[in-house]
Structures are given as C-alpha cells and as structure tokens.
Protein backbone atom coordinates (compact mmCIF):
# COMPACT_ATOMS: atom_id res chain seq x y z
CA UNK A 1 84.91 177.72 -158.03
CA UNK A 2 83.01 179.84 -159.81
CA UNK A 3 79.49 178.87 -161.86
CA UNK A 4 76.89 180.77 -163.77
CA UNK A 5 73.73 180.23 -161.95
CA UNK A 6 70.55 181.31 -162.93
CA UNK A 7 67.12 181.89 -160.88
CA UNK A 8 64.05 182.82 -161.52
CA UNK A 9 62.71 185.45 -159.87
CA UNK A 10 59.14 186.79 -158.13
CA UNK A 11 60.48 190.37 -159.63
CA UNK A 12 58.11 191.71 -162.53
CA UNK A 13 58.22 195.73 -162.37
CA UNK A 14 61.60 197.21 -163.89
CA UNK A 15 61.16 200.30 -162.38
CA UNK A 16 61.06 199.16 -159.11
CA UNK A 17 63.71 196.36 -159.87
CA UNK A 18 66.01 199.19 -160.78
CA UNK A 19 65.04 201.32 -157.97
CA UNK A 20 65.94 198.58 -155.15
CA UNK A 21 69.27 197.70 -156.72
CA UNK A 22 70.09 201.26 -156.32
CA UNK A 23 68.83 200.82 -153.07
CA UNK A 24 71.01 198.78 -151.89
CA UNK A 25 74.11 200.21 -153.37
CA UNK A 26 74.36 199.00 -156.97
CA UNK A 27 74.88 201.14 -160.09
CA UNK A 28 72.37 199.70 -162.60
CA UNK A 29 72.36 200.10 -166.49
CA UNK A 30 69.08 199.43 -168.21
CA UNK A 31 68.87 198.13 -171.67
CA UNK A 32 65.73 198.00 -173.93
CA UNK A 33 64.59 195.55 -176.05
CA UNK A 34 66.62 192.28 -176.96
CA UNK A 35 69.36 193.80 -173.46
CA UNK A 36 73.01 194.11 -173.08
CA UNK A 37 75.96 191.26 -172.98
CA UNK A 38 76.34 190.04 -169.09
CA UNK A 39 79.88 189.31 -168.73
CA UNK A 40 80.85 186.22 -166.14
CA UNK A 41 83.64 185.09 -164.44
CA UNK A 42 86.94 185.57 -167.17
CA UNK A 43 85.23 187.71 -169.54
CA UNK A 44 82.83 184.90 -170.61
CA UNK A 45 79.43 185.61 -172.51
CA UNK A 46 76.25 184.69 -170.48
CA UNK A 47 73.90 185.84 -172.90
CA UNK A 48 71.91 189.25 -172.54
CA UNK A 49 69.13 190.99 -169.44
CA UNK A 50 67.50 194.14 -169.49
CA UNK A 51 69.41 195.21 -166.42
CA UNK A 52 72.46 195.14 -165.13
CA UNK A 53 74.49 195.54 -162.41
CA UNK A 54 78.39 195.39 -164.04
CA UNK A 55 80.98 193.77 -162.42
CA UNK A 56 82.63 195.60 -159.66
CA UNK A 57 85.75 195.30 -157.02
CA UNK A 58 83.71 192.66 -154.52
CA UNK A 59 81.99 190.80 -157.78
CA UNK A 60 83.02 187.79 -159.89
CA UNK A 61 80.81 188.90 -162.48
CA UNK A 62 78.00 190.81 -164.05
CA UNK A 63 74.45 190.28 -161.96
CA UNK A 64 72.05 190.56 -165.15
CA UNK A 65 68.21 190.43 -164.90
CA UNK A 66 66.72 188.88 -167.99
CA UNK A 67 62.41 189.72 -168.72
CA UNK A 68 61.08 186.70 -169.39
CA UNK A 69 57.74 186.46 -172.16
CA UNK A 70 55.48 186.28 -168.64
CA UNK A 71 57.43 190.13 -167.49
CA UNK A 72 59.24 188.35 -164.39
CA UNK A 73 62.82 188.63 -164.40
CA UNK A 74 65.34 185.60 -164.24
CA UNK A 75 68.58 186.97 -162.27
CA UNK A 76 72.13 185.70 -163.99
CA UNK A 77 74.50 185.36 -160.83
CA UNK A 78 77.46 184.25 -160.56
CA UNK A 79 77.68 181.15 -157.03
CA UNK A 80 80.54 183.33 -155.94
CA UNK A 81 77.86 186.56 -155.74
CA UNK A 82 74.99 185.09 -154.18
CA UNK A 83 76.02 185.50 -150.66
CA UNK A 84 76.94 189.26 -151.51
CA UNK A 85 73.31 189.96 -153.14
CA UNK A 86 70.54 189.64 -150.58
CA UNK A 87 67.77 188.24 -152.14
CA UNK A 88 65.50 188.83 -149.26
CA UNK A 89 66.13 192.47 -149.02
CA UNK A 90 65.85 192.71 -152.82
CA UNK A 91 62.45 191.06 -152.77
CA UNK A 92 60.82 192.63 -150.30
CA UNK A 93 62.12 196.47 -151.46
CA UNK A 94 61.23 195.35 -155.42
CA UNK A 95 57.92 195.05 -153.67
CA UNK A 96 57.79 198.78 -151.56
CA UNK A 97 58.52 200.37 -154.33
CA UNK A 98 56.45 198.60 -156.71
CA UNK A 99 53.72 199.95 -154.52
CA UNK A 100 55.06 203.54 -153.69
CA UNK A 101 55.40 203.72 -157.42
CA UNK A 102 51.13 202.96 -157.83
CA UNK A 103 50.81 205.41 -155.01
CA UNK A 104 52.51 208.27 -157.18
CA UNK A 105 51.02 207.27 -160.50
CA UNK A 106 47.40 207.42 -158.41
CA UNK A 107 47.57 210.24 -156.13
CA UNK A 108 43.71 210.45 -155.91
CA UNK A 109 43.14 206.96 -155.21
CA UNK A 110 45.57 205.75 -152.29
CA UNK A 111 47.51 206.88 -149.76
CA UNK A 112 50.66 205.56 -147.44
CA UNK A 113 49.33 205.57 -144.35
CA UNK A 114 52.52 204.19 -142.28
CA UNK A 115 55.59 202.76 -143.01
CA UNK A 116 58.21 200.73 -141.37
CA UNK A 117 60.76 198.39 -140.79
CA UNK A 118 60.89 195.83 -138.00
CA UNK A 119 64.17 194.35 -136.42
CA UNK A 120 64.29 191.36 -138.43
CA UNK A 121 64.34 193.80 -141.77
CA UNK A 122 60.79 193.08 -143.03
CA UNK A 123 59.32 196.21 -144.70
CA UNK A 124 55.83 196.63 -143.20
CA UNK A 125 53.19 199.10 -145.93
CA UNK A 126 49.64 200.16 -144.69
CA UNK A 127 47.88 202.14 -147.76
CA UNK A 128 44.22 203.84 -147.64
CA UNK A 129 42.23 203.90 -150.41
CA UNK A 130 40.21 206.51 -151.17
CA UNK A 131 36.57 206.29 -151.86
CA UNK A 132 34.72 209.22 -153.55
C-alpha cells in the first residue's frame, strides 16, 4: 500500500543536496522560493519542496525535499520508495560535497588531503588547513 511519508532530514546545503541526488542517479529540478507541486501516488498533491526528484519508471511518486525556516530539508517519500532511496549513501555524500564545495569556494584556506571509500561504503575526508 502506498503512504506519503515524511522525514526530516540532517540535509541543510542545496547545492550539495542536489549534487548527491545526481550522484546517485537522479535527475533533480530545483525550484526557488515558495517550490514546485510533488506529485504522490495517483496524481495526488503533497504540497510543494525546493527540489525534486519527479517520478520515474521504478518510483511510486515524486521524492520532494522541502527547506524548512531552520535551512534543513524534510524529504516527501513515498513507503513504497524508501527502500529504493538510500538514505545512508545520501547522507554521507550530502556531506562530501558539502565540504568539497567549502574547499572550492576557499582555495587559499584548505586543502583535500586524501579521500576514500571503505568496503562498508563510508566516505572517509582528511582536509589541511592552511595557516599563513
């Protein structure tokens, strides 16, 4: 049976939100302001998010990210999708690229020094930071 769930997530930089979704495979739309409509299951209305990821062949529904007024992100899902959209893996790249994303916008200030992924998937960062 399918139900509109809703979580909220430890996701707070757009950029990088978009960037992991991508990532792993998704096409994303990105919507300013007050968002876009999230379609569910049938065509129903679940309200609006900032970014989406539309409905596709192995989905029920839309997978919409809503900001919230604290600039986390509560994830729309549909139960049927939540085995198909690996939370884990979206947490932990939302957070590599969050950081690779400060390491561009302050090229004088750190550096990547290594990294990697272990067998269990866990993305392992080491940064430098420079000193003058």
């Amino acid at each position: 049976m399918s139900e509109h769930t809703t979580m909220i997530c430890e996701l707070d930089d757009q950029e990088a939100l978009v960037q992991s979704l991508e990532e792993m495979g998704n096409k994303v739309e990105v919507h300013e302001n007050n968002g876009a409509t999230i379609q569910g299951y049938g065509g129903r209305s679940w309200g609006s998010a900032q970014v989406i990821v539309r409905k596709k062949a192995d989905l029920y529904a839309d997978i919409g990210f809503e900001k919230m007024p604290d600039g986390t992100y509560k994830m729309h899902i549909d139960s049927g999708d939540k085995r198909k959209l690996d939370q884990k893996k979206l947490t932990q790249l939302h957070a590599k690229n969050k950081i690779q994303n400060i390491i561009k916008k302050n090229p004088g200030k750190y550096k990547l020094a290594k990294a990697e992924t272990d067998k269990t998937g866990a993305i392992k960062l080491k940064l430098r930071v420079r000193t003058n």
